[in-house]
PDB file of N, CA and C in Angstrom:
ATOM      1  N   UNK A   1      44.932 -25.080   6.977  1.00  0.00           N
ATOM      2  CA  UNK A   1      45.428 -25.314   8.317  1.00  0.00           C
ATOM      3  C   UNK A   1      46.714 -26.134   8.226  1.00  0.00           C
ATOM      4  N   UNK A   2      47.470 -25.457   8.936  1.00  0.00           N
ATOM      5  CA  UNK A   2      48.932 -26.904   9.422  1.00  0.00           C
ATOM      6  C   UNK A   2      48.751 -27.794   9.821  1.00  0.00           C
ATOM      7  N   UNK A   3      49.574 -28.735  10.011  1.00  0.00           N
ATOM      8  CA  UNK A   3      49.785 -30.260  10.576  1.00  0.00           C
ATOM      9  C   UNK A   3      49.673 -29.636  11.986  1.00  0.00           C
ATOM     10  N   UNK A   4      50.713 -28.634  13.042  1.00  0.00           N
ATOM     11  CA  UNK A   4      50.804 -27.835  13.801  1.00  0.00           C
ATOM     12  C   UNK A   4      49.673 -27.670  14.804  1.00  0.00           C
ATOM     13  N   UNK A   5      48.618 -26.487  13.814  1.00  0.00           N
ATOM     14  CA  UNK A   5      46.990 -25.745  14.318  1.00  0.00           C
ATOM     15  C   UNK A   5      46.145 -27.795  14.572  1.00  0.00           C
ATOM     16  N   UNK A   6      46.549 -29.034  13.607  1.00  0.00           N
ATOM     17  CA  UNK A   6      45.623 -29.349  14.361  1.00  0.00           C
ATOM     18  C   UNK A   6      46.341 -30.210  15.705  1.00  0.00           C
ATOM     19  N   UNK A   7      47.157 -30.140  16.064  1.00  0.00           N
ATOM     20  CA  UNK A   7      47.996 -30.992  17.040  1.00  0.00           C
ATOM     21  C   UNK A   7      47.505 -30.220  18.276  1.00  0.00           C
ATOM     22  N   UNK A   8      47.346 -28.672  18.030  1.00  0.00           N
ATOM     23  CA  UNK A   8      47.504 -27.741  19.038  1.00  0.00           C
ATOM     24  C   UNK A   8      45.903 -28.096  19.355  1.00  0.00           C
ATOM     25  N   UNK A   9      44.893 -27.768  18.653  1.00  0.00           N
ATOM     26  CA  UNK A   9      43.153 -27.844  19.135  1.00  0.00           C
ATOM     27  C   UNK A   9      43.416 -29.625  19.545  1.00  0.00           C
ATOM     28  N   UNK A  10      43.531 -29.940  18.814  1.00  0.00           N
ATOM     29  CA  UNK A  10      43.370 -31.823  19.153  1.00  0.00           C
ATOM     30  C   UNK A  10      43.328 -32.040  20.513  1.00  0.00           C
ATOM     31  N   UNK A  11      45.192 -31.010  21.219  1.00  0.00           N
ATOM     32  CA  UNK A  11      45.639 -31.638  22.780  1.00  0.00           C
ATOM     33  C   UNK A  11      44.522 -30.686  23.522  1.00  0.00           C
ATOM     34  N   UNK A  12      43.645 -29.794  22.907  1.00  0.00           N
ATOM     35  CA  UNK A  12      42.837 -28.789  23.501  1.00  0.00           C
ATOM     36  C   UNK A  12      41.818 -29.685  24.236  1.00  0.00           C
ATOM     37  N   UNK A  13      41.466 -30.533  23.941  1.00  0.00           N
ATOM     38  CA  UNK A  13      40.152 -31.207  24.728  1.00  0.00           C
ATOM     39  C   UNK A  13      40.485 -31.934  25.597  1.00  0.00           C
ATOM     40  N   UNK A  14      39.742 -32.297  26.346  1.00  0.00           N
ATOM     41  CA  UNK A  14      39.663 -33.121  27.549  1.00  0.00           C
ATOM     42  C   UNK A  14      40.183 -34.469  27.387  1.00  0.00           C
ATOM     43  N   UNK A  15      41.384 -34.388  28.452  1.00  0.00           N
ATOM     44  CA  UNK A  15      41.924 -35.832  28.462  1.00  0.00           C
ATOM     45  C   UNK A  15      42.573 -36.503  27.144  1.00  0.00           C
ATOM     46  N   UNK A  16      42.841 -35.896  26.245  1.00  0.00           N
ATOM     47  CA  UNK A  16      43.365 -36.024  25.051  1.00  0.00           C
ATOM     48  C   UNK A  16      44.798 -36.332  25.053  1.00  0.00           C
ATOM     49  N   UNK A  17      45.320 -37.604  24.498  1.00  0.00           N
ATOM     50  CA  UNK A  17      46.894 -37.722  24.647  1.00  0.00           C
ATOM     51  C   UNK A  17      47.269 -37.900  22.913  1.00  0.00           C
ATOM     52  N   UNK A  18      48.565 -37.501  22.772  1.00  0.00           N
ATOM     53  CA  UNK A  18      49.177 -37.891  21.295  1.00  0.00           C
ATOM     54  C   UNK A  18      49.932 -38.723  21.453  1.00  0.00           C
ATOM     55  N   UNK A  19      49.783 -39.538  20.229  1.00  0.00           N
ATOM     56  CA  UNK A  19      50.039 -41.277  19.778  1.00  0.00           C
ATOM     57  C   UNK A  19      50.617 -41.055  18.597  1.00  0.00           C
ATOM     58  N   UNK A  20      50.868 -42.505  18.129  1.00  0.00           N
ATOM     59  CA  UNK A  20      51.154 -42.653  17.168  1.00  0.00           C
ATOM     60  C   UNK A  20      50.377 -43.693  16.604  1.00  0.00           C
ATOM     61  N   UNK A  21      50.487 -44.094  14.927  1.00  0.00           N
ATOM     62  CA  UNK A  21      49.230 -45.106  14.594  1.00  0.00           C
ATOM     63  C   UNK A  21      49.915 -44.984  13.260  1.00  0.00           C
ATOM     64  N   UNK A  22      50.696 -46.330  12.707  1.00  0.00           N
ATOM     65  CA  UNK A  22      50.753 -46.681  11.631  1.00  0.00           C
ATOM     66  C   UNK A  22      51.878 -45.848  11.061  1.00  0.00           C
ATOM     67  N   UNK A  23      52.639 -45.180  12.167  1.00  0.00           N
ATOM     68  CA  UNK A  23      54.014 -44.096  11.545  1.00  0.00           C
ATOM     69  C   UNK A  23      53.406 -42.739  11.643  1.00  0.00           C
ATOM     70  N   UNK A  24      52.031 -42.646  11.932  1.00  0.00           N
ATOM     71  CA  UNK A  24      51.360 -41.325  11.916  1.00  0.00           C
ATOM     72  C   UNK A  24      50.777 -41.006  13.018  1.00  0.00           C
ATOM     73  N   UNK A  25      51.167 -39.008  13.670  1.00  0.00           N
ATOM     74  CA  UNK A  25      50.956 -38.616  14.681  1.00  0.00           C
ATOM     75  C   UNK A  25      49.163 -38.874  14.828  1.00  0.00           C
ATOM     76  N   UNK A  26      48.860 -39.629  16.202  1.00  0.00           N
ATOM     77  CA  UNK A  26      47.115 -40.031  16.267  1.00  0.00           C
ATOM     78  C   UNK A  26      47.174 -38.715  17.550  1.00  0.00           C
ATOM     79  N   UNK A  27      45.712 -39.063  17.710  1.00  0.00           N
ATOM     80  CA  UNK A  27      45.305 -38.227  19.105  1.00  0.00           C
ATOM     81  C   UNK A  27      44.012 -38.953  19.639  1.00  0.00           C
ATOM     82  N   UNK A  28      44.253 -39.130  21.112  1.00  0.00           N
ATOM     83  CA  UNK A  28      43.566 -40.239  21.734  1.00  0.00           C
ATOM     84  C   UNK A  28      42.715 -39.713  22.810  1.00  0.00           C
ATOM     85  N   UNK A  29      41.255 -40.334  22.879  1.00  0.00           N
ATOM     86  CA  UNK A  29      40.188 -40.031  24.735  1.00  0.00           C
ATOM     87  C   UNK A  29      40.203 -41.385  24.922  1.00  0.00           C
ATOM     88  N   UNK A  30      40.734 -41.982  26.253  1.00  0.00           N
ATOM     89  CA  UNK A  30      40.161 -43.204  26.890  1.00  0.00           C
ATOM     90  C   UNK A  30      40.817 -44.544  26.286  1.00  0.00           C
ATOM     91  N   UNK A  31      41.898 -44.068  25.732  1.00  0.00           N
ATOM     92  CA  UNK A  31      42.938 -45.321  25.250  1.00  0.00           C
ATOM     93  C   UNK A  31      42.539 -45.164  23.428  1.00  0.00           C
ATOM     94  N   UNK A  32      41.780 -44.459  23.147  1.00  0.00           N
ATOM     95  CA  UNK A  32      41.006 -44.762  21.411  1.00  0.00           C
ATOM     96  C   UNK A  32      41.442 -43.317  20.618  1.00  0.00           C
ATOM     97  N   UNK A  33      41.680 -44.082  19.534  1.00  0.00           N
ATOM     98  CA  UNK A  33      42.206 -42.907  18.500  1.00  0.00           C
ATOM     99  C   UNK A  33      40.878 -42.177  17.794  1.00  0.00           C
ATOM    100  N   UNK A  34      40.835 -41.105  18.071  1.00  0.00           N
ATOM    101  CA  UNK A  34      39.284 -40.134  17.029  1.00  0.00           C
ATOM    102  C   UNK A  34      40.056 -39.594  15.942  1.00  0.00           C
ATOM    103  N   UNK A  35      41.640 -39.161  15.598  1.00  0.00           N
ATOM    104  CA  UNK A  35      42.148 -38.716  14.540  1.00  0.00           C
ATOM    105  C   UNK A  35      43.590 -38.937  14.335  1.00  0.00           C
ATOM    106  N   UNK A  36      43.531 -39.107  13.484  1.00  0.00           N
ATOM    107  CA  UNK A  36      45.101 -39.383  13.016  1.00  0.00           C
ATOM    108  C   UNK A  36      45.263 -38.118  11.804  1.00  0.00           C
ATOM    109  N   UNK A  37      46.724 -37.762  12.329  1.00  0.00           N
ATOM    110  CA  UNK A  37      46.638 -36.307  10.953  1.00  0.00           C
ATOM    111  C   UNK A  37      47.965 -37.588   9.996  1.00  0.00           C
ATOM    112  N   UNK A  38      47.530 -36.970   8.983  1.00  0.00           N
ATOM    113  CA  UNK A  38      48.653 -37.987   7.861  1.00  0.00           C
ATOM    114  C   UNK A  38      49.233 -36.481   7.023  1.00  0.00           C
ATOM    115  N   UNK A  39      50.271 -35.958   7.818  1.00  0.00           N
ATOM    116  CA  UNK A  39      51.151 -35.052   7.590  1.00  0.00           C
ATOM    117  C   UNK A  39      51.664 -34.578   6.308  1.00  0.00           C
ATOM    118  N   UNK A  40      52.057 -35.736   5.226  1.00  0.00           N
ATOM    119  CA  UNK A  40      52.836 -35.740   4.034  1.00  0.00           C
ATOM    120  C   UNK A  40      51.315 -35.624   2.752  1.00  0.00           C
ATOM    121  N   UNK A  41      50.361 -35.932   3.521  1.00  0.00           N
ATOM    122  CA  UNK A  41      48.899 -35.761   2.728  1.00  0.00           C
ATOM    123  C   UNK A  41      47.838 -34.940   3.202  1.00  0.00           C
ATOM    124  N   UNK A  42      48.261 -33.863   3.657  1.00  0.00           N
ATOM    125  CA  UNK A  42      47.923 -32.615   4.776  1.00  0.00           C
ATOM    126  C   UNK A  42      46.400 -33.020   4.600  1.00  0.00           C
ATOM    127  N   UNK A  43      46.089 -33.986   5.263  1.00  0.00           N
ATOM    128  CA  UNK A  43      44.550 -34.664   5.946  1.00  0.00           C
ATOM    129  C   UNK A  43      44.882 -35.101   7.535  1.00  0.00           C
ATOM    130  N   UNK A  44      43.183 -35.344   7.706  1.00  0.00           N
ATOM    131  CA  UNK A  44      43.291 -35.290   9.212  1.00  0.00           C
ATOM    132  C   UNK A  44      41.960 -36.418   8.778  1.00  0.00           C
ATOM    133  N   UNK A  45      42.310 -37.817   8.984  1.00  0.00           N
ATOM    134  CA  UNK A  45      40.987 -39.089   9.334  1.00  0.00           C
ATOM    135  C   UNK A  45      40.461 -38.808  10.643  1.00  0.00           C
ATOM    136  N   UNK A  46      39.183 -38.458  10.981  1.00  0.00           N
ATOM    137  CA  UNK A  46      38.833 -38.696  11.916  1.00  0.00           C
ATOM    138  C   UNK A  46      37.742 -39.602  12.066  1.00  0.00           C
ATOM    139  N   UNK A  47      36.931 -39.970  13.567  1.00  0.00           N
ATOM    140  CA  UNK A  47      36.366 -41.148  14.291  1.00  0.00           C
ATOM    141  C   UNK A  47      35.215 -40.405  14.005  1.00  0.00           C
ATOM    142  N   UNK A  48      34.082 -40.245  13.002  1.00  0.00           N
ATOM    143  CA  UNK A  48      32.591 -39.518  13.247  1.00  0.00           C
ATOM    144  C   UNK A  48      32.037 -40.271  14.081  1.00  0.00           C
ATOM    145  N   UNK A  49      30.449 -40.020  14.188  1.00  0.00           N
ATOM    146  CA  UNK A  49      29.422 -41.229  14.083  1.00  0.00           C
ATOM    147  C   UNK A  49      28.801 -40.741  12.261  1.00  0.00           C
ATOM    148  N   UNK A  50      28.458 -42.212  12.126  1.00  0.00           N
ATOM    149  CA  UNK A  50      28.021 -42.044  10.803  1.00  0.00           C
ATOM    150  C   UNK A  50      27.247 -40.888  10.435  1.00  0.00           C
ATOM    151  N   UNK A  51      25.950 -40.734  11.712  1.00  0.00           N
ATOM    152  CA  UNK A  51      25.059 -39.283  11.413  1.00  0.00           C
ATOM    153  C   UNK A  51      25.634 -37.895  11.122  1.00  0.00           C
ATOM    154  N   UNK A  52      27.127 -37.754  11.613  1.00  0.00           N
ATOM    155  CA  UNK A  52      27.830 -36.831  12.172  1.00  0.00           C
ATOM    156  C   UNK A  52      28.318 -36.975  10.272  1.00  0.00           C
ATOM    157  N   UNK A  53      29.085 -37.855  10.109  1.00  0.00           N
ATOM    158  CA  UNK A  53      29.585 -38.158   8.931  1.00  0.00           C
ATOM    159  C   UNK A  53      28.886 -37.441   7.725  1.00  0.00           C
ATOM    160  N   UNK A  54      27.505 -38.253   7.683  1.00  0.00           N
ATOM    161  CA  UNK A  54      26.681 -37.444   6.352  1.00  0.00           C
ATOM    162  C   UNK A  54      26.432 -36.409   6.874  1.00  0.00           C
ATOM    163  N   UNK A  55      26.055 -35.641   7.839  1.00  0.00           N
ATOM    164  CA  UNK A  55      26.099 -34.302   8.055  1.00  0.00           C
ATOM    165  C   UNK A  55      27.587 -33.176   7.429  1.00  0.00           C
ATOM    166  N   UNK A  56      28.662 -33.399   7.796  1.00  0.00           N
ATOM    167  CA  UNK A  56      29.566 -32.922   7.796  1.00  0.00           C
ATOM    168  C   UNK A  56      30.030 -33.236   5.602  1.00  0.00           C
ATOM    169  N   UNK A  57      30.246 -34.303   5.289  1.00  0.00           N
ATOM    170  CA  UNK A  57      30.070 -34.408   3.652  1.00  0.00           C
ATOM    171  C   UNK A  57      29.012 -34.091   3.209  1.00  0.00           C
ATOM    172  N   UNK A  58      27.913 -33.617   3.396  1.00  0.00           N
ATOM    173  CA  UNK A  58      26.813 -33.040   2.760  1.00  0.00           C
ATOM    174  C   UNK A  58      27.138 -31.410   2.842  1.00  0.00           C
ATOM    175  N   UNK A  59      27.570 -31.296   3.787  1.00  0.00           N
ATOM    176  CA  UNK A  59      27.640 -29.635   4.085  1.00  0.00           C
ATOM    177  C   UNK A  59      29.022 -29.040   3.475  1.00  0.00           C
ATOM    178  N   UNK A  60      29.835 -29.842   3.225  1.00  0.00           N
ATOM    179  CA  UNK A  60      31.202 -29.319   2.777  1.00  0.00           C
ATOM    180  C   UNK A  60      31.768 -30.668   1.672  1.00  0.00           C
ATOM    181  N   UNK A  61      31.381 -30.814   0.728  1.00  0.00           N
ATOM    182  CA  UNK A  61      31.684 -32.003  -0.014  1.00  0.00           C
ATOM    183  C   UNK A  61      33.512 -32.121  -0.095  1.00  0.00           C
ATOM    184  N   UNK A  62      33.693 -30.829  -0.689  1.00  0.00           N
ATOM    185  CA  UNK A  62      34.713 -30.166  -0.537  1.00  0.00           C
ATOM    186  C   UNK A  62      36.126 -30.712  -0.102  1.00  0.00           C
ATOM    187  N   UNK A  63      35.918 -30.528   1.422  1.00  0.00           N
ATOM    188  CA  UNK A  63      36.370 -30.840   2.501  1.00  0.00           C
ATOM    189  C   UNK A  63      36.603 -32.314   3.325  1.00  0.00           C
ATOM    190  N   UNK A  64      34.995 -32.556   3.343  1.00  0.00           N
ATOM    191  CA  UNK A  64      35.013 -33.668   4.166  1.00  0.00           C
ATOM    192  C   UNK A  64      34.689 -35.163   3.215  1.00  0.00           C
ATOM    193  N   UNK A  65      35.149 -36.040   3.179  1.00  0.00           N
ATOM    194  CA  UNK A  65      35.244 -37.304   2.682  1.00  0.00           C
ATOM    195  C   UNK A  65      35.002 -38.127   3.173  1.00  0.00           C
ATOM    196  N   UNK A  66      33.947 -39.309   3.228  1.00  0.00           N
ATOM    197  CA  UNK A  66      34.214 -40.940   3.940  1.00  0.00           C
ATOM    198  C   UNK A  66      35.258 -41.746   3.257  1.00  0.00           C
ATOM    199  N   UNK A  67      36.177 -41.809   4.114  1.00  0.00           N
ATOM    200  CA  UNK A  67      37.319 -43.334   3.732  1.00  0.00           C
ATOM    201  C   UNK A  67      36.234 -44.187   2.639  1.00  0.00           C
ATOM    202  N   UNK A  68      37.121 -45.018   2.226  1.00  0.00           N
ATOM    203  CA  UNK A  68      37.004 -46.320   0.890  1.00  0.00           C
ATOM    204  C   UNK A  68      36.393 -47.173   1.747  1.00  0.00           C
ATOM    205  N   UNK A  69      34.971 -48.582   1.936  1.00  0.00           N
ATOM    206  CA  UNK A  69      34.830 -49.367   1.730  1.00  0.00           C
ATOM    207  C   UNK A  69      34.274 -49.239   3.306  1.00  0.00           C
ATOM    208  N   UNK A  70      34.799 -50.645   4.274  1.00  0.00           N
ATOM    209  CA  UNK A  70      34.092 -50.648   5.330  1.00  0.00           C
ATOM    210  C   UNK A  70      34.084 -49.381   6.741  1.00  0.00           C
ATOM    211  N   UNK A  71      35.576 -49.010   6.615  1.00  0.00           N
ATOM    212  CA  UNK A  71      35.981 -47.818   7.490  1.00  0.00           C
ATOM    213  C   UNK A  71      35.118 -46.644   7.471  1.00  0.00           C
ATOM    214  N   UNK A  72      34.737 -46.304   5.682  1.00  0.00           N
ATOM    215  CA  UNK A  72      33.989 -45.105   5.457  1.00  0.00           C
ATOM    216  C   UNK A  72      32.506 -45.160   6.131  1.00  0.00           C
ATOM    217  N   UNK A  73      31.979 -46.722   5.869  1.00  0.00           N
ATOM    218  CA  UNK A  73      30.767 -47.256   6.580  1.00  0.00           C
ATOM    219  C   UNK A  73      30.459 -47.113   7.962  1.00  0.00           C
ATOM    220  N   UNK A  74      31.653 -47.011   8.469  1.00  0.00           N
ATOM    221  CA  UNK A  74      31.615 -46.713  10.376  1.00  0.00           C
ATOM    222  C   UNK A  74      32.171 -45.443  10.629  1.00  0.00           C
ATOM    223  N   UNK A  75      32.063 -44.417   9.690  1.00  0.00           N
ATOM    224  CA  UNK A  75      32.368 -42.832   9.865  1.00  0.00           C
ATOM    225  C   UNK A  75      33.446 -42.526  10.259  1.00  0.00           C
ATOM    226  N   UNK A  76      35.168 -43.306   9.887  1.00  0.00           N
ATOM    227  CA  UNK A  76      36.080 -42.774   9.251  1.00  0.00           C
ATOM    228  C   UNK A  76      35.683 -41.472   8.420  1.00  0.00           C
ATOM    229  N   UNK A  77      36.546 -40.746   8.413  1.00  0.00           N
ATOM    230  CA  UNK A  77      36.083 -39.052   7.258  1.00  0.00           C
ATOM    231  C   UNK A  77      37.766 -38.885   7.032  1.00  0.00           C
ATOM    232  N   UNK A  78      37.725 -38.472   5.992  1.00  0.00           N
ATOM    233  CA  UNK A  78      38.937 -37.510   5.636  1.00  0.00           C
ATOM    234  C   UNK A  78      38.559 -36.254   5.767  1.00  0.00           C
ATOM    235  N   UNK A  79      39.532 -35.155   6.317  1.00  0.00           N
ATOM    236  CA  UNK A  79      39.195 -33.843   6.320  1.00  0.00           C
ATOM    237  C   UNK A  79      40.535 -33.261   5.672  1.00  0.00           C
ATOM    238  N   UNK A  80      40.526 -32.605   4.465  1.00  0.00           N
ATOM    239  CA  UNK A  80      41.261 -31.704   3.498  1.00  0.00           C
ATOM    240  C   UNK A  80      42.000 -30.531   4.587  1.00  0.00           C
ATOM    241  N   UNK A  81      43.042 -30.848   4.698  1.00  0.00           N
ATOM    242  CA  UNK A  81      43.632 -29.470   5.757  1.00  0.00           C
ATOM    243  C   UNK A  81      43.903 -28.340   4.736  1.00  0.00           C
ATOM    244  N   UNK A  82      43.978 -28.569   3.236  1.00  0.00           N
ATOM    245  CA  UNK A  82      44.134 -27.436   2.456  1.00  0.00           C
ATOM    246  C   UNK A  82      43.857 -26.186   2.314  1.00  0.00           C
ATOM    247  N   UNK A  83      42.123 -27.064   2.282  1.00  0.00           N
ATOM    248  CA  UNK A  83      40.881 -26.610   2.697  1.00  0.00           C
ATOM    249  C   UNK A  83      40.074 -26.182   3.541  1.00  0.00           C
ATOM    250  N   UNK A  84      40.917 -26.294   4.731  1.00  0.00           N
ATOM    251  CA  UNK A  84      40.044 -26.231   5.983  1.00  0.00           C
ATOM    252  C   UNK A  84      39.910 -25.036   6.530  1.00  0.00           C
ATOM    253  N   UNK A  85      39.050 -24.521   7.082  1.00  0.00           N
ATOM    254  CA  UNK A  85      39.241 -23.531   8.265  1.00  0.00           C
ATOM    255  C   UNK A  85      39.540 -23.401   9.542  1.00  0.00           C
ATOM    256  N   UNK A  86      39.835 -22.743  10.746  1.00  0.00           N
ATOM    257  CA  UNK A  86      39.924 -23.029  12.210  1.00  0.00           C
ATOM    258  C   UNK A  86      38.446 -23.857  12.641  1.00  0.00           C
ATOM    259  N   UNK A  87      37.408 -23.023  12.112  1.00  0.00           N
ATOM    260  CA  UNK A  87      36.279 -23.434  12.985  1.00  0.00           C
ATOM    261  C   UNK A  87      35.664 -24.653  12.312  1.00  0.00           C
ATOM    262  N   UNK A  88      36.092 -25.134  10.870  1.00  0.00           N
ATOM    263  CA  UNK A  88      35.332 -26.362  10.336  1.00  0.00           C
ATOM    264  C   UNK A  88      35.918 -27.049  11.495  1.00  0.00           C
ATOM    265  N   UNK A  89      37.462 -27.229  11.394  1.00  0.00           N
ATOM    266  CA  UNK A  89      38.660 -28.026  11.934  1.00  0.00           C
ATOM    267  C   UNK A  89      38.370 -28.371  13.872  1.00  0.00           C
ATOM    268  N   UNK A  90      37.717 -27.515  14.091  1.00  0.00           N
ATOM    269  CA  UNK A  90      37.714 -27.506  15.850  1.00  0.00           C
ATOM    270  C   UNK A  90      36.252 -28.337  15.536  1.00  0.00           C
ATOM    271  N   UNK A  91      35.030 -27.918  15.271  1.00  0.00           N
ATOM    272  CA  UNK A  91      33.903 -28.708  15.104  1.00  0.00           C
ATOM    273  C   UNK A  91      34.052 -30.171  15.192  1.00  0.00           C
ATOM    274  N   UNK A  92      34.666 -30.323  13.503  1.00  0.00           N
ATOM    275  CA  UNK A  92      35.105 -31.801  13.667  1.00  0.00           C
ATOM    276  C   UNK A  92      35.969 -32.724  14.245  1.00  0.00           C
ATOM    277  N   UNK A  93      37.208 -31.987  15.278  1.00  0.00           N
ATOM    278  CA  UNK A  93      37.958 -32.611  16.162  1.00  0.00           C
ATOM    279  C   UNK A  93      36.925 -32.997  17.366  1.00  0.00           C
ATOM    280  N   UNK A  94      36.008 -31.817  17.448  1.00  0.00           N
ATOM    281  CA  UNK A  94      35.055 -31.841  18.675  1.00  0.00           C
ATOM    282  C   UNK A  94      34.167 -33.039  18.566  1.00  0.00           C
ATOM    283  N   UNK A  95      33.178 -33.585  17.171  1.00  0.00           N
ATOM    284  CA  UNK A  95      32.767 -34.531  16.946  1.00  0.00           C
ATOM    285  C   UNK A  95      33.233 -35.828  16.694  1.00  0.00           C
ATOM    286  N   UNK A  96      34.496 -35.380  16.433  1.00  0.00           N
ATOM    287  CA  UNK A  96      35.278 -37.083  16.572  1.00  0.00           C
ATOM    288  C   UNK A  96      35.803 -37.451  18.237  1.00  0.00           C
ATOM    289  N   UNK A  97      36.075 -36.169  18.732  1.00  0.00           N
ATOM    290  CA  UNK A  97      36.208 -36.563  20.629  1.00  0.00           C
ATOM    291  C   UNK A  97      34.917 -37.184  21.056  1.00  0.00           C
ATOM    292  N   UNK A  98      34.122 -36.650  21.127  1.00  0.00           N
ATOM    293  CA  UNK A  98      32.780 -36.819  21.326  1.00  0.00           C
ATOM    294  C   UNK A  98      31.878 -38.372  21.033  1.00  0.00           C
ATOM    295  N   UNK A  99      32.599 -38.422  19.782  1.00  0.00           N
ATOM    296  CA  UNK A  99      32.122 -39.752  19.400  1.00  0.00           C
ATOM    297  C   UNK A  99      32.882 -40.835  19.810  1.00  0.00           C
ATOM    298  N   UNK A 100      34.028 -41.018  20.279  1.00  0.00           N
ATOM    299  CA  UNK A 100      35.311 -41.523  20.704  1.00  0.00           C
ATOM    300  C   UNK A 100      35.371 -42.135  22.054  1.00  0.00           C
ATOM    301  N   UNK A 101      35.108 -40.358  22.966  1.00  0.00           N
ATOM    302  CA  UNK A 101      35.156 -40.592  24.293  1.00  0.00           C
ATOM    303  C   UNK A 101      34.400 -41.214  25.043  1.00  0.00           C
ATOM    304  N   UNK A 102      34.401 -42.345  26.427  1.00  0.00           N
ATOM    305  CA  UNK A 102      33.820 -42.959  27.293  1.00  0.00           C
ATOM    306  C   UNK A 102      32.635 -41.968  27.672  1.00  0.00           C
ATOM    307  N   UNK A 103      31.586 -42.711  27.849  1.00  0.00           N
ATOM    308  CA  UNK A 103      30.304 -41.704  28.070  1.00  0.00           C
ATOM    309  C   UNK A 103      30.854 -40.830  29.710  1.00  0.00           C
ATOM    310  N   UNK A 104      31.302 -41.141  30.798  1.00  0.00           N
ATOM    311  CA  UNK A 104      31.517 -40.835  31.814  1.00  0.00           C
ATOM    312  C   UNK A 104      31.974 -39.041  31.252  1.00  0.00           C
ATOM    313  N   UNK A 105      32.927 -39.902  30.600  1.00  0.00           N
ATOM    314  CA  UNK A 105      33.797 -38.524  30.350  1.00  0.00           C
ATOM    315  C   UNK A 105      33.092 -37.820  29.426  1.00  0.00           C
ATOM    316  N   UNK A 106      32.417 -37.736  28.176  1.00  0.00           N
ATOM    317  CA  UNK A 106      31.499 -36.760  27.368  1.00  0.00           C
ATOM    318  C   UNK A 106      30.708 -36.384  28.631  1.00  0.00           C
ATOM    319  N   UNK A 107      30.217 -36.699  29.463  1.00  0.00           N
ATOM    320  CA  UNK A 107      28.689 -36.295  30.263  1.00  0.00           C
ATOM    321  C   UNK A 107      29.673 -35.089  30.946  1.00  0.00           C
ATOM    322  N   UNK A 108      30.876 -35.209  32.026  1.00  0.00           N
ATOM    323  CA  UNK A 108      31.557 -35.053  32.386  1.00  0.00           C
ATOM    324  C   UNK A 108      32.038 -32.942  32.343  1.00  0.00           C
ATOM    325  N   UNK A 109      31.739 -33.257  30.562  1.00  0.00           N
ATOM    326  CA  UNK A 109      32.243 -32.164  29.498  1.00  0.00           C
ATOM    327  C   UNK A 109      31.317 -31.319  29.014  1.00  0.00           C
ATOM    328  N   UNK A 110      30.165 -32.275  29.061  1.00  0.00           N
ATOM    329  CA  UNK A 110      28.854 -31.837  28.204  1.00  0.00           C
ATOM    330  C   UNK A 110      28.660 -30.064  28.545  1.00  0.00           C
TER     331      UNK A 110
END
């Protein structure tokens, strides 16, 4: 996948704005960042919940990664854009919105 395909699904969800975070394009629900793509390292960090986390690195080792140390502990993930597909890539934008967004607004969507 491109830097591009995920900018385009990212602004796809509800209430979703693009940011910036640390020099790198983020994407935001409710003022909070669920992903930051890091362009020059064609990855995409996103916001899991931890359950979401070992689900997603168990199923695609591959692919999906927990960050180093305490971040990885609160379901930070790296996702391999090398590697990726459309539908891994929409899933896990979907579970990092999800996990991100103000309950009002997930119920809202549900």
């Amino acid at each position: 996948m491109l830097p591009e395909d995920v900018r385009i699904l990212a602004l796809m969800l509800p209430e979703t704005v693009a940011g910036v975070h640390r020099g790198n394009p983020d994407f935001r629900v409710g003022g909070r960042v669920f992903a930051t793509l890091w362009v020059e390292e064609a990855r995409v960090v996103l916001r899991l919940a931890p359950v979401d986390q070992a689900e997603l690195c168990e199923a695609e080792p591959d692919l999906f990664t927990p960050l180093d140390g305490a971040w990885g502990r609160r379901g930070w993930t790296n996702l391999d854009l090398d590697l990726c597909e459309e539908e891994s890539l929409r899933a896990a934008l979907l579970a990092a919105w999800r996990t991100t967004a103000p309950a009002v607004l997930r119920a809202a969507y549900a």
